[in-house]
C-alpha atoms as a PDB file:
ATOM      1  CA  UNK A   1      41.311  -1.897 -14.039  1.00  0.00           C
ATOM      2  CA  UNK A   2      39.826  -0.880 -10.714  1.00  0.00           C
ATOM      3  CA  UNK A   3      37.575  -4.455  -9.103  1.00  0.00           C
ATOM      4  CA  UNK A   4      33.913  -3.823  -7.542  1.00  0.00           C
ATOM      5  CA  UNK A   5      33.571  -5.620  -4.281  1.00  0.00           C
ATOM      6  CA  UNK A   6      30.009  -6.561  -4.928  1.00  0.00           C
ATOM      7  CA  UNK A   7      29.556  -7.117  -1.157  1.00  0.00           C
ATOM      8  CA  UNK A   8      29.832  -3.451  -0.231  1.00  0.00           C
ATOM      9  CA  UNK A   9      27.419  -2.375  -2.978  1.00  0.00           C
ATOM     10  CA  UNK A  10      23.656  -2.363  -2.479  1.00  0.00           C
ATOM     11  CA  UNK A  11      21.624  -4.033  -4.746  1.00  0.00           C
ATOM     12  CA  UNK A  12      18.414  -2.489  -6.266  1.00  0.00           C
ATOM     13  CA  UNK A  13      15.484  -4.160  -8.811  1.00  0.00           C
ATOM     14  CA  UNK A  14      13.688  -1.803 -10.887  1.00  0.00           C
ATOM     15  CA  UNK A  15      10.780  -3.635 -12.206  1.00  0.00           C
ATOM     16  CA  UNK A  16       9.485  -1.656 -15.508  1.00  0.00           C
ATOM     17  CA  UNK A  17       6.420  -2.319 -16.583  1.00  0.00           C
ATOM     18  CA  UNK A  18       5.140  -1.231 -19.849  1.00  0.00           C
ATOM     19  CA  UNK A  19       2.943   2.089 -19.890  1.00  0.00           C
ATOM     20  CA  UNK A  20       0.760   3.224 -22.489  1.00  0.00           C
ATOM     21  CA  UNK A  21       1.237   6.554 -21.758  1.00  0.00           C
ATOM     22  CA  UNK A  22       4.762   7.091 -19.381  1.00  0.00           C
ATOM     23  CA  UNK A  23       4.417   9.732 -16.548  1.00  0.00           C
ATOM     24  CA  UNK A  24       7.142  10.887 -14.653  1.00  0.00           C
ATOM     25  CA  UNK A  25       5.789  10.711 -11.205  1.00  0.00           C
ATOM     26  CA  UNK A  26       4.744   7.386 -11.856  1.00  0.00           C
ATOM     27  CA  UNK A  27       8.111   6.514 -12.966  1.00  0.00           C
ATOM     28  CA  UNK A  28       9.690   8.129  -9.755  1.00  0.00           C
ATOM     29  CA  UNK A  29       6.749   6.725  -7.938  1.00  0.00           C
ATOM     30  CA  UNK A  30       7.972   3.181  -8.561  1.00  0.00           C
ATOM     31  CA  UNK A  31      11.575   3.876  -8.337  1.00  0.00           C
ATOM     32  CA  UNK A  32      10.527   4.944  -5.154  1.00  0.00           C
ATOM     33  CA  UNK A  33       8.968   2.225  -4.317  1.00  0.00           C
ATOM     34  CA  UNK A  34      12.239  -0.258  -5.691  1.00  0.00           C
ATOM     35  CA  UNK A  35      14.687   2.045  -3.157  1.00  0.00           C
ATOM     36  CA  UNK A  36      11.687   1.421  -0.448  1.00  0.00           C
ATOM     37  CA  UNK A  37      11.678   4.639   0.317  1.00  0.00           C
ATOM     38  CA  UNK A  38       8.552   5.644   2.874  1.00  0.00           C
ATOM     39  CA  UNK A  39       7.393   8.762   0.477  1.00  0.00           C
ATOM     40  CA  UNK A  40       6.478   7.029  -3.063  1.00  0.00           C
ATOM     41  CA  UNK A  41       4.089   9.266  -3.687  1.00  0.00           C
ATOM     42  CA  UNK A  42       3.935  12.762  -4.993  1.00  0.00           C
ATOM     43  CA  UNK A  43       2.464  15.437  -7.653  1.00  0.00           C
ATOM     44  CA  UNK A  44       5.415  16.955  -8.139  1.00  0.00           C
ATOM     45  CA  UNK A  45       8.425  14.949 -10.183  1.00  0.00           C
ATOM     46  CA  UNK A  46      11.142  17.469  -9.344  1.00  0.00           C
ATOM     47  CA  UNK A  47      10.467  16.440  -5.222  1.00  0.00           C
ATOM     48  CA  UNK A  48       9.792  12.950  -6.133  1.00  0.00           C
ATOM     49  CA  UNK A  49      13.208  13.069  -8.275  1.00  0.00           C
ATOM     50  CA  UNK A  50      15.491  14.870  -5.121  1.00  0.00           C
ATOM     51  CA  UNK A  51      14.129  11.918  -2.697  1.00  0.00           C
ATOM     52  CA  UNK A  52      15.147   9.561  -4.818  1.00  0.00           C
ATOM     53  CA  UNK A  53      18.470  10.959  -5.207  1.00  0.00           C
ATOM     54  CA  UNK A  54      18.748  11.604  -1.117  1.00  0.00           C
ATOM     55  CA  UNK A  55      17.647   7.771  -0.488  1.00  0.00           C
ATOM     56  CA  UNK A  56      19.913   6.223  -3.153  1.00  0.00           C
ATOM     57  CA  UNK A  57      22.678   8.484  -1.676  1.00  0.00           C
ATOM     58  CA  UNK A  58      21.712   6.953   2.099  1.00  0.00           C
ATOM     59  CA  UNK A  59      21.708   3.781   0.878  1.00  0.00           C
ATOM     60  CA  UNK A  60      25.150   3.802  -0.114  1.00  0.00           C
ATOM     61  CA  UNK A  61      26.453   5.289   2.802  1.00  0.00           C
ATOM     62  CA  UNK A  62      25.009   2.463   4.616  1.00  0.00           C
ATOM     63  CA  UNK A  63      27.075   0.226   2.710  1.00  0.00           C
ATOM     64  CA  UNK A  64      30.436   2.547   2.986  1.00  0.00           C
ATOM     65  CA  UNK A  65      30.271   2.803  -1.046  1.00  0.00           C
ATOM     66  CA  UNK A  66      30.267   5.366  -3.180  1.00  0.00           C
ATOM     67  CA  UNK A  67      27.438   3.123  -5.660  1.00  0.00           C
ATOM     68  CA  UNK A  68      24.604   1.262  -5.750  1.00  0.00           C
ATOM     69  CA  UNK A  69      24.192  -1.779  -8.424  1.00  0.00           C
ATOM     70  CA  UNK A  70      20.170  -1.432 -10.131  1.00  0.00           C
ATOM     71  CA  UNK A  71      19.305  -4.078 -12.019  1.00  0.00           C
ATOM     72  CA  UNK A  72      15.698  -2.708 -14.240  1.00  0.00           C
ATOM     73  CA  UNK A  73      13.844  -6.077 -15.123  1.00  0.00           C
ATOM     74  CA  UNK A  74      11.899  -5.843 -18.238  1.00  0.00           C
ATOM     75  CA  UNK A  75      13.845  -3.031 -19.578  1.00  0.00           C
ATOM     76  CA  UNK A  76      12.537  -3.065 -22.633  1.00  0.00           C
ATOM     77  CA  UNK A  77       9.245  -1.863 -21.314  1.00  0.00           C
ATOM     78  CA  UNK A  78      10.810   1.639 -20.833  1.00  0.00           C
ATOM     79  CA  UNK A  79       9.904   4.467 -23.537  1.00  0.00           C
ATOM     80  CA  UNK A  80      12.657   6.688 -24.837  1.00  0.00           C
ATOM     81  CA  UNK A  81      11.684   9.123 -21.888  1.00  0.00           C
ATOM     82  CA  UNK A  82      11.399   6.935 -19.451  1.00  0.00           C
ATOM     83  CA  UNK A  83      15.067   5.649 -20.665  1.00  0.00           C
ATOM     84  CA  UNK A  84      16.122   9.614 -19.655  1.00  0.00           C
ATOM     85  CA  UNK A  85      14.818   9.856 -16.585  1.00  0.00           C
ATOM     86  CA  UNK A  86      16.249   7.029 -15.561  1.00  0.00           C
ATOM     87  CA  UNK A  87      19.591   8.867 -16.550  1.00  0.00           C
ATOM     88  CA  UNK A  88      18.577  11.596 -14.705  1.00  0.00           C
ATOM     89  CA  UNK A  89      18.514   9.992 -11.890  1.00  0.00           C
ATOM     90  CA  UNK A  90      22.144   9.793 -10.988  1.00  0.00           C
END
C-alpha cells in the first residue's frame, strides 16, 4: 500500500454551487477561479479546459508531487455533466 505525504500535496476547494442550467465555461470558469488561476474567464471551454490542466500541472510541480488533493464542497450540487467534466479534467 503506497502512503500520501499530505504535506507535499496541494490542496484545492471546489465550491459547487447548484445551476439551473450547467455550462461548461462556467464550470471551468470557477474551477479556474478554485486553482486561482489569473485567466478565469473565457468563451471557449476547450482553452478554458487546457489552462486548467497547465495550472493544476504547475501547481504540483511546485509542491515536487505528481497530485493535487480537491476537495468539491457541496458536491451534490453538480449535474451528471458537470460530474464529467470534472472527470475530464485530469
Amino acid at each position: 500500500m503506497q502512503r500520501l505525504q499530505v504535506h507535499s500535496l496541494k490542496v484545492v476547494t471546489l465550491r459547487c454551487r447548484f445551476k439551473r442550467v450547467p455550462s461548461e465555461t462556467a464550470f471551468f470558469s470557477n474551477f479556474l477561479a478554485a486553482v486561482r488561476h489569473k485567466a478565469r474567464t473565457g468563451r471557449d471551454a476547450e482553452q478554458m479546459h487546457q489552462r486548467l490542466i497547465h495550472r493544476m500541472c504547475e501547481m504540483a510541480d511546485a509542491k515536487n508531487a505528481t497530485q493535487i488533493l480537491l476537495f468539491a464542497a457541496e458536491a451534490q450540487n453538480f449535474s451528471n455533466c458537470e460530474y464529467e467534466w470534472l472527470r475530464d479534467a485530469r
